[in-house]
Protein backbone atom coordinates (compact mmCIF):
# COMPACT_ATOMS: atom_id res chain seq x y z
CA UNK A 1 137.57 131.90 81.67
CA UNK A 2 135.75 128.66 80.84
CA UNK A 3 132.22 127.98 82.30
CA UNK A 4 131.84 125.05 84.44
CA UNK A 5 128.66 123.78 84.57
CA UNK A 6 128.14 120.78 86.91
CA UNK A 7 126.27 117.52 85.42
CA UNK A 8 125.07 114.41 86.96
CA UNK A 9 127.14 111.13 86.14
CA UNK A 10 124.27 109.87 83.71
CA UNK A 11 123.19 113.24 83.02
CA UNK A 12 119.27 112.06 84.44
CA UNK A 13 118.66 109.30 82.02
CA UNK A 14 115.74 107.11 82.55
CA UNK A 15 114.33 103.88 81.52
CA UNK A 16 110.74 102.43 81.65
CA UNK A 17 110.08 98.78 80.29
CA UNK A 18 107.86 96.09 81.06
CA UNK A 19 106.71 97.92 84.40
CA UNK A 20 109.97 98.25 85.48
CA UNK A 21 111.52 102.05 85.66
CA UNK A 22 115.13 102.44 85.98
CA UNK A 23 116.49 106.30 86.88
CA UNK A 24 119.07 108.25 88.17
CA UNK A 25 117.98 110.13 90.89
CA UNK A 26 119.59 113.37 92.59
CA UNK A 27 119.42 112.90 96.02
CA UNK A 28 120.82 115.68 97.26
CA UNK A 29 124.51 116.21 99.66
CA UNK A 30 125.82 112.81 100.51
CA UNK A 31 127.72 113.50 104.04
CA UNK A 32 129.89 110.24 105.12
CA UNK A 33 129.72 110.02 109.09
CA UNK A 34 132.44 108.16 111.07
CA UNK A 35 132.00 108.15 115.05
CA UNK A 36 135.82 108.52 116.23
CA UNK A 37 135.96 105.94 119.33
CA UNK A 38 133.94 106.66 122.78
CA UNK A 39 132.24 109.40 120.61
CA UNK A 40 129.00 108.19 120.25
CA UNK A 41 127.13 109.84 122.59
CA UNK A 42 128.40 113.00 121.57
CA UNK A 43 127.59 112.21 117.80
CA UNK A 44 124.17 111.05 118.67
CA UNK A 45 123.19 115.18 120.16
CA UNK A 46 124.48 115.89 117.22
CA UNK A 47 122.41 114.71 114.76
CA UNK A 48 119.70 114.51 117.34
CA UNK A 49 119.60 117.87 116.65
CA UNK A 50 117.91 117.38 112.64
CA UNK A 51 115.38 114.40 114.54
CA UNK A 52 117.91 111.64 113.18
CA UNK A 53 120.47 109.23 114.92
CA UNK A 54 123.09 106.66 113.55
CA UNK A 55 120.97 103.80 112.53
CA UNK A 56 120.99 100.16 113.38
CA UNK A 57 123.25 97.68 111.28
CA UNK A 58 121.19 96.71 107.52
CA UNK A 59 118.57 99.85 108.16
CA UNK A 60 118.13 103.60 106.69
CA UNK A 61 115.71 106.22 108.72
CA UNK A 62 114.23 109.25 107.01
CA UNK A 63 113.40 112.38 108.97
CA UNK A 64 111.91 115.65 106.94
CA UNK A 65 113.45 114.53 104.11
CA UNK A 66 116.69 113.65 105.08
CA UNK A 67 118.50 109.93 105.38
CA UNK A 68 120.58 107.78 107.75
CA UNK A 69 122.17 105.06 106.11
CA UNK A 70 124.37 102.39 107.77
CA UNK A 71 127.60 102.16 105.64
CA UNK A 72 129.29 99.84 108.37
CA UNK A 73 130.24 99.67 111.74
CA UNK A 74 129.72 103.15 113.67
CA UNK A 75 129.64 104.97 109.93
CA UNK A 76 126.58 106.45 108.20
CA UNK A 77 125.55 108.52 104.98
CA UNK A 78 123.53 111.28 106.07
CA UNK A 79 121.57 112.24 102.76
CA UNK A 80 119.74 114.99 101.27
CA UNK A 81 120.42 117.63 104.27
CA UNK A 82 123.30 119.49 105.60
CA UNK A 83 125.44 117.96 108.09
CA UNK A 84 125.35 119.44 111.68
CA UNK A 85 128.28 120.16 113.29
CA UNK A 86 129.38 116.62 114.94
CA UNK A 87 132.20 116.32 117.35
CA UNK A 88 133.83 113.27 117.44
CA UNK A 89 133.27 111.98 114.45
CA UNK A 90 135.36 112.50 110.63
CA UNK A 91 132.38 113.69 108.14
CA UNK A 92 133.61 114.07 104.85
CA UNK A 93 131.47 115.58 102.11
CA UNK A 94 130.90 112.60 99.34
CA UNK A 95 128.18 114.26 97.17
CA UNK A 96 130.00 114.24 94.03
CA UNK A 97 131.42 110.56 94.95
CA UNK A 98 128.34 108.75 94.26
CA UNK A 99 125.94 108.19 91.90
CA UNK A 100 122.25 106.58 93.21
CA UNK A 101 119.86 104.72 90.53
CA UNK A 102 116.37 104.19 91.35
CA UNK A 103 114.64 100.91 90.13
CA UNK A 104 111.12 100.84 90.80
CA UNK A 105 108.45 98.41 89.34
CA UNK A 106 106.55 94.98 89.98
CA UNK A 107 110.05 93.17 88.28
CA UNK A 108 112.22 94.93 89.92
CA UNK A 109 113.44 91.95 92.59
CA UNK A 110 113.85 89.77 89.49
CA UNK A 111 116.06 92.56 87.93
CA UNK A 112 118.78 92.77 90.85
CA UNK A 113 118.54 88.90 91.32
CA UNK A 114 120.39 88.65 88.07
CA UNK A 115 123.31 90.92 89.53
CA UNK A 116 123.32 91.05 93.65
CA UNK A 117 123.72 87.45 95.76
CA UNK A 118 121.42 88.57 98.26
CA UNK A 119 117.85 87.75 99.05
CA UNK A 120 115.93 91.20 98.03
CA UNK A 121 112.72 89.77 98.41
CA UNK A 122 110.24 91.79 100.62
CA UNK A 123 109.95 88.91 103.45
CA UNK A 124 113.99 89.07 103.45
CA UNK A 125 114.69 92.52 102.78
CA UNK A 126 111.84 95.01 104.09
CA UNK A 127 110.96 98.75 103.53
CA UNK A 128 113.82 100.44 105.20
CA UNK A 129 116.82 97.75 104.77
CA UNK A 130 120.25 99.08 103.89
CA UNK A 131 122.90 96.35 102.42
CA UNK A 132 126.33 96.70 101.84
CA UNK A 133 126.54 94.59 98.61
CA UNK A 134 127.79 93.70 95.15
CA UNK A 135 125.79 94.74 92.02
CA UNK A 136 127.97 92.60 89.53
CA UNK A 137 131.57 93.55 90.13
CA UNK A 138 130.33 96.80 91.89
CA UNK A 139 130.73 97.76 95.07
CA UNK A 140 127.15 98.97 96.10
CA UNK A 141 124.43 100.30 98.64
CA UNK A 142 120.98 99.02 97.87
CA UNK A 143 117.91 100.81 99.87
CA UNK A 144 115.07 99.35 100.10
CA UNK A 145 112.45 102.37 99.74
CA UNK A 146 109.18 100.90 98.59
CA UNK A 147 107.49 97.34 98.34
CA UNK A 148 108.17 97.23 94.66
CA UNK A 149 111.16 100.29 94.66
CA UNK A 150 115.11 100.41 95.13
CA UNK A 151 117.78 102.99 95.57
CA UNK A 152 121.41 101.54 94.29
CA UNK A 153 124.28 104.17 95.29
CA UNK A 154 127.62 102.89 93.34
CA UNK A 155 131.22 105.45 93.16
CA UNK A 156 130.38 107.78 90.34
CA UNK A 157 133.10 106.31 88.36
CA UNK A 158 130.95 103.09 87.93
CA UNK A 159 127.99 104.91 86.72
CA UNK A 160 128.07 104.17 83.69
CA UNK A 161 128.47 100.38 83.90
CA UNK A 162 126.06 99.91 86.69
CA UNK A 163 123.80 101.43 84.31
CA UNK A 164 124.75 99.01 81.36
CA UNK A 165 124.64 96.05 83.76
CA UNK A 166 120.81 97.11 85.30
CA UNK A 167 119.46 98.27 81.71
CA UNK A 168 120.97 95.10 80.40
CA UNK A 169 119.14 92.69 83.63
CA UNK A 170 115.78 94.77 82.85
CA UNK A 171 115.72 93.58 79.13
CA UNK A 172 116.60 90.30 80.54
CA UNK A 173 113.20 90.47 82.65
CA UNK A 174 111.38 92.00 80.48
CA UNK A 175 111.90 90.07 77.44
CA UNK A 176 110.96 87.10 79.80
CA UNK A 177 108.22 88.04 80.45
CA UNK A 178 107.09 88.29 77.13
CA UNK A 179 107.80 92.40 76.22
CA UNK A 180 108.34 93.32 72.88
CA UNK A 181 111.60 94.98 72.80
């Protein structure tokens, strides 16, 4: 019987140039939330039970470790703890459904403004935003984590390309700014 070993989409590759760092980061079970209509209430003891609560529309809160992230309209990703048992709404495990890239750095605004048609600057988008976006072609969730520091969660069939696309907007920047490649 063969061994299965599980792997990470980009098997933890990294990048660091011109003060920019570009990762994949393991972030732990990704649990998709859906409050089922007139639920809410009944959602929010739920998850008031691990200090969190569905979040506001564009935001993320972290509690202990764990993450609420608004996906949409009464739907969250709860990320990097367990679900608790919620009645009334359809959770559906979607760990091995995404893959999250962190981008961290002084350039790393000017690297997503060459791929997402958003405003990611701080004044626009502050510590604790959560878009619904486009990274290229990509469907996308960017976090904003840090004044100078990203999370990008894209389907883990896209890895690979969202990868190509940020690597390939980092040289852009860095080469810009005058790096020696």
């Amino acid at each position: 019987m063969p061994e299965l070993i599980a792997k990470t989409a980009l098997e933890g590759r990294s990048l660091a140039l011109g003060g920019v760092t570009l990762a994949e980061v393991d972030v732990g079970p990704i649990t998709s939330i859906a409050v089922l209509p007139g639920a809410a209430r009944t959602v929010a003891k739920g998850l008031k039970t691990i200090g969190l609560a569905m979040p506001e529309p564009n935001r993320f809160a972290v509690k202990k470790g764990a993450r609420i992230v608004w996906t949409g309209r009464e739907q969250a990703f709860l990320i990097g703890a367990d679900c608790p048992p919620l009645e009334g709404a359809a959770v559906t495990d979607q760990s091995d459904g995404w893959t999250v890239l962190g981008l961290s750095g002084a350039g790393a605004v000017d690297v997503l403004a060459r791929l997402v048609p958003l405003d990611l600057r701080l004044s626009a988008c502050p510590v604790g935003c959560a878009l619904r976006t486009q990274v290229n072609h990509m469907n996308a969730v960017i976090l904003r984590t840090g004044d100078h520091a990203f999370e990008i969660m894209v389907f883990r069939s896209m890895a690979r390309t969202a990868w190509h696309e940020l690597e390939s907007a980092t040289h852009m920047v860095a080469a810009r700014a005058g790096v020696k490649i």
